[in-house]
N, C-alpha and C. Protein backbone atom coordinates (compact mmCIF):
# COMPACT_ATOMS: atom_id res chain seq x y z
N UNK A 1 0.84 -1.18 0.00
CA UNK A 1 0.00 0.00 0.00
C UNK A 1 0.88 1.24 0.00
N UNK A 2 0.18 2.02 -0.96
CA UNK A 2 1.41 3.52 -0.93
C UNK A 2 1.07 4.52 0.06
N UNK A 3 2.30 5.31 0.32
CA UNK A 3 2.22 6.07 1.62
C UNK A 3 2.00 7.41 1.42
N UNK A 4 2.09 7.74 -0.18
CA UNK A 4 1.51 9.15 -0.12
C UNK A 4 0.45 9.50 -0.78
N UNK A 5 -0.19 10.03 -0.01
CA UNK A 5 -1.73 10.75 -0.44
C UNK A 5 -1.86 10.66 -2.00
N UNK A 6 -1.12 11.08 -2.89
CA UNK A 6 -1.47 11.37 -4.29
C UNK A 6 -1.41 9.98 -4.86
N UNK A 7 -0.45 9.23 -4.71
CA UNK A 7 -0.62 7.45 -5.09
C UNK A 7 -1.38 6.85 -4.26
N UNK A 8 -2.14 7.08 -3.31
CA UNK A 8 -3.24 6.07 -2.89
C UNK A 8 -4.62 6.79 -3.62
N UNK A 9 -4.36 7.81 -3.78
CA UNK A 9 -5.81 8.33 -5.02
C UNK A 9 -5.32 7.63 -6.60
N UNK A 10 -4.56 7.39 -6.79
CA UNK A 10 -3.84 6.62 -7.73
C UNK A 10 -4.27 5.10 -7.78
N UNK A 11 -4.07 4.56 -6.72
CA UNK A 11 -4.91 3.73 -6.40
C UNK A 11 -5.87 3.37 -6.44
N UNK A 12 -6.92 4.30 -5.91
CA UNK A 12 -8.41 3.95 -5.82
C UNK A 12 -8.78 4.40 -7.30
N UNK A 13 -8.05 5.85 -8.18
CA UNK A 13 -8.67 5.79 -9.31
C UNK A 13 -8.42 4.58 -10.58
N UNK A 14 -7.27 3.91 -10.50
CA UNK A 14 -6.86 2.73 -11.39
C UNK A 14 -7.98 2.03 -10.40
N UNK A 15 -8.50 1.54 -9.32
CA UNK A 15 -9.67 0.38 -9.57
C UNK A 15 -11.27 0.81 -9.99
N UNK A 16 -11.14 2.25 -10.17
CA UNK A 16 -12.38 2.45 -10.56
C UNK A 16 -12.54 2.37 -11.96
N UNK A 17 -11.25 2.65 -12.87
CA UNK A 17 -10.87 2.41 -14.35
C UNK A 17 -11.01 0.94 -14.54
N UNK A 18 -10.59 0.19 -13.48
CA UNK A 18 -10.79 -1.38 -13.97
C UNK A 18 -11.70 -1.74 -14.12
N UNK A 19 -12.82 -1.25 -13.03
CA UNK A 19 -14.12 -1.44 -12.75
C UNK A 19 -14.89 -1.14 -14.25
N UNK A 20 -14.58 0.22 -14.71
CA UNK A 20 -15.31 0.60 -15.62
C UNK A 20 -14.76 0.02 -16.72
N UNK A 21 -13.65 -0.74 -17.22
CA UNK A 21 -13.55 -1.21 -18.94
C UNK A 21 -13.43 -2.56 -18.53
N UNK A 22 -13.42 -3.42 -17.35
CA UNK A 22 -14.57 -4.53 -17.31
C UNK A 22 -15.82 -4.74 -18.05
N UNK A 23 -16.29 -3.64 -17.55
CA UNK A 23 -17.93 -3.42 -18.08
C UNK A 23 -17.95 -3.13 -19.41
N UNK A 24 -17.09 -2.20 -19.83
CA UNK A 24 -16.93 -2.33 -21.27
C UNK A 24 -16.35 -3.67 -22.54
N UNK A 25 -15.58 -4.31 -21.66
CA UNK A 25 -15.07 -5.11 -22.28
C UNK A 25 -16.33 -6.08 -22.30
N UNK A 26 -16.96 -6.71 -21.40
CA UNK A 26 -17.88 -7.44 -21.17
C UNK A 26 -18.84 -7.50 -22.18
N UNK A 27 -19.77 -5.94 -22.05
CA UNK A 27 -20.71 -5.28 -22.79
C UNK A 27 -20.71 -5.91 -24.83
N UNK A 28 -19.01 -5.25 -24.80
CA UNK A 28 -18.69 -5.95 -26.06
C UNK A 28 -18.61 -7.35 -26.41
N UNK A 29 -18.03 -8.34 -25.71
CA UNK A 29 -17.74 -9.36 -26.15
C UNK A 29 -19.23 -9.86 -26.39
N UNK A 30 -20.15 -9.49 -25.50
CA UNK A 30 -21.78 -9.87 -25.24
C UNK A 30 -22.34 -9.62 -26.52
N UNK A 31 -22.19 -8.48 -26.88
CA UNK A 31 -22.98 -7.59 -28.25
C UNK A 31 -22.57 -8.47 -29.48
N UNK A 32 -21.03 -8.91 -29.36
CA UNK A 32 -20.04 -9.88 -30.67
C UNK A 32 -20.78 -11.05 -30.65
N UNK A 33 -20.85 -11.50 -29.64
CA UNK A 33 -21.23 -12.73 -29.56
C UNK A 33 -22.97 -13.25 -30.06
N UNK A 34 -23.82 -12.17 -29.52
CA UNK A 34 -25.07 -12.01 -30.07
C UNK A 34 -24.96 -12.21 -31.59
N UNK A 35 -24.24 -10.88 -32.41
CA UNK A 35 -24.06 -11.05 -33.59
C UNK A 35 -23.92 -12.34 -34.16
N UNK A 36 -22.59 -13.17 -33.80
CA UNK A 36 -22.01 -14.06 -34.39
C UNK A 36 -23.77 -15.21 -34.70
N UNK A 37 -24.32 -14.91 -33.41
CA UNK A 37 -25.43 -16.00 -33.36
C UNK A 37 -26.74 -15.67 -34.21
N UNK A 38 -26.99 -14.23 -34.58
CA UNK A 38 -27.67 -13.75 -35.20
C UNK A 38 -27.20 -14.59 -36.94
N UNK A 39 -25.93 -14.16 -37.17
CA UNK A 39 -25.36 -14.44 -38.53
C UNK A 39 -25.79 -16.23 -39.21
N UNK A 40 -25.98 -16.62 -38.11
CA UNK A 40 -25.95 -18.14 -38.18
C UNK A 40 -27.93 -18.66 -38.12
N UNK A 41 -28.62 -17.35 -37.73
CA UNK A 41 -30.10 -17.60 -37.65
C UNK A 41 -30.15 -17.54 -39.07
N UNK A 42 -31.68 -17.45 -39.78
CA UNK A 42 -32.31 -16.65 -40.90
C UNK A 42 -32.77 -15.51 -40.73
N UNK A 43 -33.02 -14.73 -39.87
CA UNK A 43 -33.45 -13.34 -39.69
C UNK A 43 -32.52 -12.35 -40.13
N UNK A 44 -32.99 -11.67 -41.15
CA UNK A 44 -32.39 -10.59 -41.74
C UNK A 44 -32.35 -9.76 -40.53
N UNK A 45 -33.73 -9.19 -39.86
CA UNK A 45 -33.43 -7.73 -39.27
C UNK A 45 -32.75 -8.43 -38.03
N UNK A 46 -32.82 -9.56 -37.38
CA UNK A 46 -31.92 -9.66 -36.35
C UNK A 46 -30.58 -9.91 -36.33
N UNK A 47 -30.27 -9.49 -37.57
CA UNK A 47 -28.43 -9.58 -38.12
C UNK A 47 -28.36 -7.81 -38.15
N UNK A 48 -29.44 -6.90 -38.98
CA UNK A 48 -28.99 -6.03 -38.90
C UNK A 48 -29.12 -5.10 -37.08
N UNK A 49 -30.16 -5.43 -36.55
CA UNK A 49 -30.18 -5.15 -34.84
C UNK A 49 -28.64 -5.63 -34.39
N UNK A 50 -28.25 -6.53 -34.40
CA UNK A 50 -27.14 -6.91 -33.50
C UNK A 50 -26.04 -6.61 -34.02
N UNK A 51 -26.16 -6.29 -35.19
CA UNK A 51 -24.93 -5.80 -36.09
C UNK A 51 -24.73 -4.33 -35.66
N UNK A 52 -25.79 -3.26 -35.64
CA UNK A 52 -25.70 -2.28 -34.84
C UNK A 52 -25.15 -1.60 -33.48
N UNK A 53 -26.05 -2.74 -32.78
CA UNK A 53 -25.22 -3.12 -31.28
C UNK A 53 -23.78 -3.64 -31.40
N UNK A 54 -23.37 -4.03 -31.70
CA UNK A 54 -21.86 -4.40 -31.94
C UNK A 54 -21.06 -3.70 -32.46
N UNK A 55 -21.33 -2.51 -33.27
CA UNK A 55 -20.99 -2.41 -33.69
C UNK A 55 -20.71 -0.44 -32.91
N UNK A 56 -21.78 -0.23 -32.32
CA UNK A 56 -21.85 0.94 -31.32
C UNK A 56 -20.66 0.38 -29.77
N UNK A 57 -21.17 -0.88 -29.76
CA UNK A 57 -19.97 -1.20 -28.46
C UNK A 57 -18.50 -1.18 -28.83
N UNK A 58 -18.28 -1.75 -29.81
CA UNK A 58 -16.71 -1.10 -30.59
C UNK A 58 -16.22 0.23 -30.67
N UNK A 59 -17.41 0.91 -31.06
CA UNK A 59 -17.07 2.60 -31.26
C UNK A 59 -16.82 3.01 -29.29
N UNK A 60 -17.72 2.44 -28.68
CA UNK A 60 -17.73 2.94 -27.36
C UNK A 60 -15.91 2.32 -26.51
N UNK A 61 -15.67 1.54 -27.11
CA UNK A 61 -14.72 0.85 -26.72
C UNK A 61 -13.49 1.36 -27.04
N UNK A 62 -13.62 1.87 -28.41
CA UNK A 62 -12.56 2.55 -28.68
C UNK A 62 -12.35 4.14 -28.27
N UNK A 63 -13.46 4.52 -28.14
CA UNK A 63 -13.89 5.91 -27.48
C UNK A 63 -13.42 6.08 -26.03
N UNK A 64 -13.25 4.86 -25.12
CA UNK A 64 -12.73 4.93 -23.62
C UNK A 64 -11.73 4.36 -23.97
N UNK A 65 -10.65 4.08 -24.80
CA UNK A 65 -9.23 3.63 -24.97
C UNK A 65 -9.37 2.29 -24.29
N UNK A 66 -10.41 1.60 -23.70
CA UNK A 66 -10.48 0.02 -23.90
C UNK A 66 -9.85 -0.67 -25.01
N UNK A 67 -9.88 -0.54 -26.45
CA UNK A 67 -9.23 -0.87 -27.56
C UNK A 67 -8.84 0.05 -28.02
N UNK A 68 -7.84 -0.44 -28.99
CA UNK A 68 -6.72 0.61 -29.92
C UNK A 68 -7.80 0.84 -30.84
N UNK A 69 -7.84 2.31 -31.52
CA UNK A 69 -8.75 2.70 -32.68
C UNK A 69 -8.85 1.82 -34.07
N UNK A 70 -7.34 1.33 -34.24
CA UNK A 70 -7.08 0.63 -35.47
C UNK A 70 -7.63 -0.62 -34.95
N UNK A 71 -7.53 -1.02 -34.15
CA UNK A 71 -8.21 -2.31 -33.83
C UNK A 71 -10.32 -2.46 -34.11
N UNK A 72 -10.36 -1.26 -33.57
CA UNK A 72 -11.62 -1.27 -33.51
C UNK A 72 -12.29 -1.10 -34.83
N UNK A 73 -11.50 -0.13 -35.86
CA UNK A 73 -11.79 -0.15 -37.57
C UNK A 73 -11.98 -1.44 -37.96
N UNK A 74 -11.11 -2.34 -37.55
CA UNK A 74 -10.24 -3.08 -38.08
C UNK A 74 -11.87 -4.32 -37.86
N UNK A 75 -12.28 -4.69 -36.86
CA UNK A 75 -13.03 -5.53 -36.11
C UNK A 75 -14.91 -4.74 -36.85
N UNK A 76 -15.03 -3.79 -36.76
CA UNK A 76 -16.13 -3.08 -37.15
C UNK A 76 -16.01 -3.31 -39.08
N UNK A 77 -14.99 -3.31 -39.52
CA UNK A 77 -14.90 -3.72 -40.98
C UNK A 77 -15.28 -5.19 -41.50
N UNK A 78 -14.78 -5.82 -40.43
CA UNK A 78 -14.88 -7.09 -40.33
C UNK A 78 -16.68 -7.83 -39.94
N UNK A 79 -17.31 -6.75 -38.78
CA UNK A 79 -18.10 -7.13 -39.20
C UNK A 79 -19.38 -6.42 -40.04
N UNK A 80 -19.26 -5.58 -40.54
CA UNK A 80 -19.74 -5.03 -41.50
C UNK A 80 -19.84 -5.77 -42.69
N UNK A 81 -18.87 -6.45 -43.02
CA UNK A 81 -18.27 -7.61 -44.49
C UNK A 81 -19.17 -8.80 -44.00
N UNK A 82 -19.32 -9.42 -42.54
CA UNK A 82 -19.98 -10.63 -42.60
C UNK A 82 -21.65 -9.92 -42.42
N UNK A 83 -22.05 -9.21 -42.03
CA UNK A 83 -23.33 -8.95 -42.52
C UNK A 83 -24.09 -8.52 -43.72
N UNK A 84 -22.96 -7.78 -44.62
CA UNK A 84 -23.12 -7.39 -46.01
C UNK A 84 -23.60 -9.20 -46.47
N UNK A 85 -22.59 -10.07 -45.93
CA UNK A 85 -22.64 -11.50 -47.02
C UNK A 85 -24.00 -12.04 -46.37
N UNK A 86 -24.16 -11.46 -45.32
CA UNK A 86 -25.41 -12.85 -44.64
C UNK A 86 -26.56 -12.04 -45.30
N UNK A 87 -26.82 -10.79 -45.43
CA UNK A 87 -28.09 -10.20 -46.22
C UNK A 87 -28.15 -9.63 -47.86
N UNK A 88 -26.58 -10.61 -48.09
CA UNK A 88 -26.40 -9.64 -49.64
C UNK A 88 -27.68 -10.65 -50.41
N UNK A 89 -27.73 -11.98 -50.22
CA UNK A 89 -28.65 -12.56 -51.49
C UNK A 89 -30.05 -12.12 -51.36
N UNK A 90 -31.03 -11.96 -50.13
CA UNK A 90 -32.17 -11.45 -50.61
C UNK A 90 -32.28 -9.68 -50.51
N UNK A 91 -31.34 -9.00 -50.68
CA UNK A 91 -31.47 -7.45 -50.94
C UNK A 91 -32.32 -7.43 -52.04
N UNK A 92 -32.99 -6.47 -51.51
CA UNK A 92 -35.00 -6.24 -52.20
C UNK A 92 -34.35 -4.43 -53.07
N UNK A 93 -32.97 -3.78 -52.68
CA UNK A 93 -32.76 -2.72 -53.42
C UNK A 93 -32.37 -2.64 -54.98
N UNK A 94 -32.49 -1.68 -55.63
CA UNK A 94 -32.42 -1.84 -57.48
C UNK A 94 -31.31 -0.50 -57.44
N UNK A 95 -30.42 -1.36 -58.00
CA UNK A 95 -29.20 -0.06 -58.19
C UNK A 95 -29.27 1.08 -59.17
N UNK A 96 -29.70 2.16 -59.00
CA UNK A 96 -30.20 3.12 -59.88
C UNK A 96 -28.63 4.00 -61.04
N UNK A 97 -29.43 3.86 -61.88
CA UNK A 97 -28.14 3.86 -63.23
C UNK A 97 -28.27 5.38 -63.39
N UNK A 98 -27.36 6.34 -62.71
CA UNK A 98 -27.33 7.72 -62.75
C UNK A 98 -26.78 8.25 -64.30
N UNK A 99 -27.61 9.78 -64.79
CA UNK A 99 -26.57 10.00 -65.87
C UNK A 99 -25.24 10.83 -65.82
N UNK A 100 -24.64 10.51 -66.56
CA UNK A 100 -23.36 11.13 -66.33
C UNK A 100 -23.16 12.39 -66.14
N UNK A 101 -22.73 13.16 -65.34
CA UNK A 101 -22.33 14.11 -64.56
C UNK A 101 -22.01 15.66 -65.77
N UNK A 102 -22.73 16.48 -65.62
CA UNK A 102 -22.17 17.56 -66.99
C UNK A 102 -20.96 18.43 -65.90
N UNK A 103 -19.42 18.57 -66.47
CA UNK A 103 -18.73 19.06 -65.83
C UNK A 103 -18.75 20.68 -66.05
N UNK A 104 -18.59 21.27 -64.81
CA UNK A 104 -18.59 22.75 -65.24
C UNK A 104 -17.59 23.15 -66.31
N UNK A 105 -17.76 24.65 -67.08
CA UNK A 105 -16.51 25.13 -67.16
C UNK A 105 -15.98 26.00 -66.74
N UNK A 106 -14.16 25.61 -66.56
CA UNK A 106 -13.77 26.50 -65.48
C UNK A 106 -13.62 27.95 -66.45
N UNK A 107 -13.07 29.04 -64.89
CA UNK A 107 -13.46 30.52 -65.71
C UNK A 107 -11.54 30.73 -66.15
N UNK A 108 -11.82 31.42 -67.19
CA UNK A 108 -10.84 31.66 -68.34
C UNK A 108 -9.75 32.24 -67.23
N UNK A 109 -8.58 32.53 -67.68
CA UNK A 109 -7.78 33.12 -67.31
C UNK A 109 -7.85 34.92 -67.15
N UNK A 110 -7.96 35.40 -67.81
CA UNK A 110 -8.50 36.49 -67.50
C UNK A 110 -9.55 36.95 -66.95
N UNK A 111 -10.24 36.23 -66.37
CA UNK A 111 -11.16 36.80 -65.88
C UNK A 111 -10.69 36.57 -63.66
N UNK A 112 -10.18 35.55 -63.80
CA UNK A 112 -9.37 35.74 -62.90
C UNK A 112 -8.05 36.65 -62.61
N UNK A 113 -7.39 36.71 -63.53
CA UNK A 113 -6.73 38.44 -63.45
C UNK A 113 -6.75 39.09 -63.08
N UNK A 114 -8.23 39.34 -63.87
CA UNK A 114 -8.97 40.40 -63.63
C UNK A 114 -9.33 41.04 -61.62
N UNK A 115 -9.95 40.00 -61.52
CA UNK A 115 -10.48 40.05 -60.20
C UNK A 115 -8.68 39.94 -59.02
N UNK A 116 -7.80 39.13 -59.28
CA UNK A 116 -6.47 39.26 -58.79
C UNK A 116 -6.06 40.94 -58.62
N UNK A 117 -5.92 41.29 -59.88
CA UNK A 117 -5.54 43.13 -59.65
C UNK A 117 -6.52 44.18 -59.18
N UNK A 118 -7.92 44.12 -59.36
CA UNK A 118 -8.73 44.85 -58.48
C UNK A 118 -8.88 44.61 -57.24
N UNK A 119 -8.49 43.28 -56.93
CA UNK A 119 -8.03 43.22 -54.87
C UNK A 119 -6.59 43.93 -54.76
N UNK A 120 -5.88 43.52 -55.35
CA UNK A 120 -4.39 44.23 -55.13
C UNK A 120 -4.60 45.83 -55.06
N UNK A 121 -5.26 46.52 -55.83
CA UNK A 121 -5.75 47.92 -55.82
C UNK A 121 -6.35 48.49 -54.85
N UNK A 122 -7.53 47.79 -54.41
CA UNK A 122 -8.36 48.00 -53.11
C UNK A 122 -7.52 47.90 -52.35
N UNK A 123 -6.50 46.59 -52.16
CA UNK A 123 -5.86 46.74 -50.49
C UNK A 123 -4.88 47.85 -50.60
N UNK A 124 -4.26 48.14 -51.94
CA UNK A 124 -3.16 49.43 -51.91
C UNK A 124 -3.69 51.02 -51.72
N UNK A 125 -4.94 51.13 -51.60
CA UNK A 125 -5.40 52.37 -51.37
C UNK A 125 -5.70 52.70 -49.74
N UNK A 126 -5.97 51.33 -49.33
CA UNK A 126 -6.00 51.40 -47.96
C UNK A 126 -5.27 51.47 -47.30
C-alpha cells in the first residue's frame, strides 16, 4: 500500500478504471457474440439489430481507450463484411443507373486576373 496521499488516489482511481472497462469489455464481447449468433439464424433484421449493437460497443470501446482505434476499424470492418454477405442474397434494393455528370466550365484566365488586380488595388489604397 502507498504512503503518499497522491498514489493512494492513484490507487483507488486505477480500480475504478478497472471497474469501468470490465464493463466495457464485457458489454462488447456480449454484443459480438449475439451477432455471431444472429449471422448463423435466418433473420435478416436480427443480423442487422445486433450488427448495430456491436458495432456501437466497438465505437464505445474505442472511445474509452479500452481498444486501440485501429483495432476497432479493423473488427467493425470485419463485421460489417460478414453482414453485407449474410443479407447480400435477398437485398430487395435496385441499383439506380445515374446519368453522367455535366462538368462545369472552369473561368478563363483572364477573368481571374482580372479580379487578382482589383483586390491588389483596393488593399493598396487602404
Amino acid at each position: 500500500m502507498p504512503i503518499i496521499k497522491s498514489a493512494k488516489k492513484r490507487v483507488r482511481t486505477a480500480e475504478k478504471a478497472a471497474i469501468r472497462n470490465s464493463k466495457t469489455k464485457r458489454s462488447l464481447k456480449s454484443a459480438i457474440k449475439a451477432f455471431g449468433q444472429a449471422l448463423t439464424g435466418s433473420d435478416k433484421k436480427a443480423v442487422a439489430e445486433t450488427h448495430a449493437k456491436a458495432q456501437s460497443a466497438l465505437s464505445k470501446a474505442g472511445k474509452k481507450n479500452v481498444m486501440h482505434k485501429n483495432k476497432v476499424a479493423r473488427k467493425q470492418s470485419q463485421l460489417a463484411k460478414a453482414a453485407k454477405a449474410a443479407t447480400a442474397g435477398t437485398s430487395k434494393t435496385v441499383a439506380k443507373k445515374s446519368a453522367p455528370k455535366k462538368v462545369a466550365a472552369k473561368p478563363t484566365a483572364k477573368k481571374t486576373a482580372a479580379k487578382k488586380t482589383t483586390a491588389k488595388k483596393v488593399a493598396t489604397k487602404k
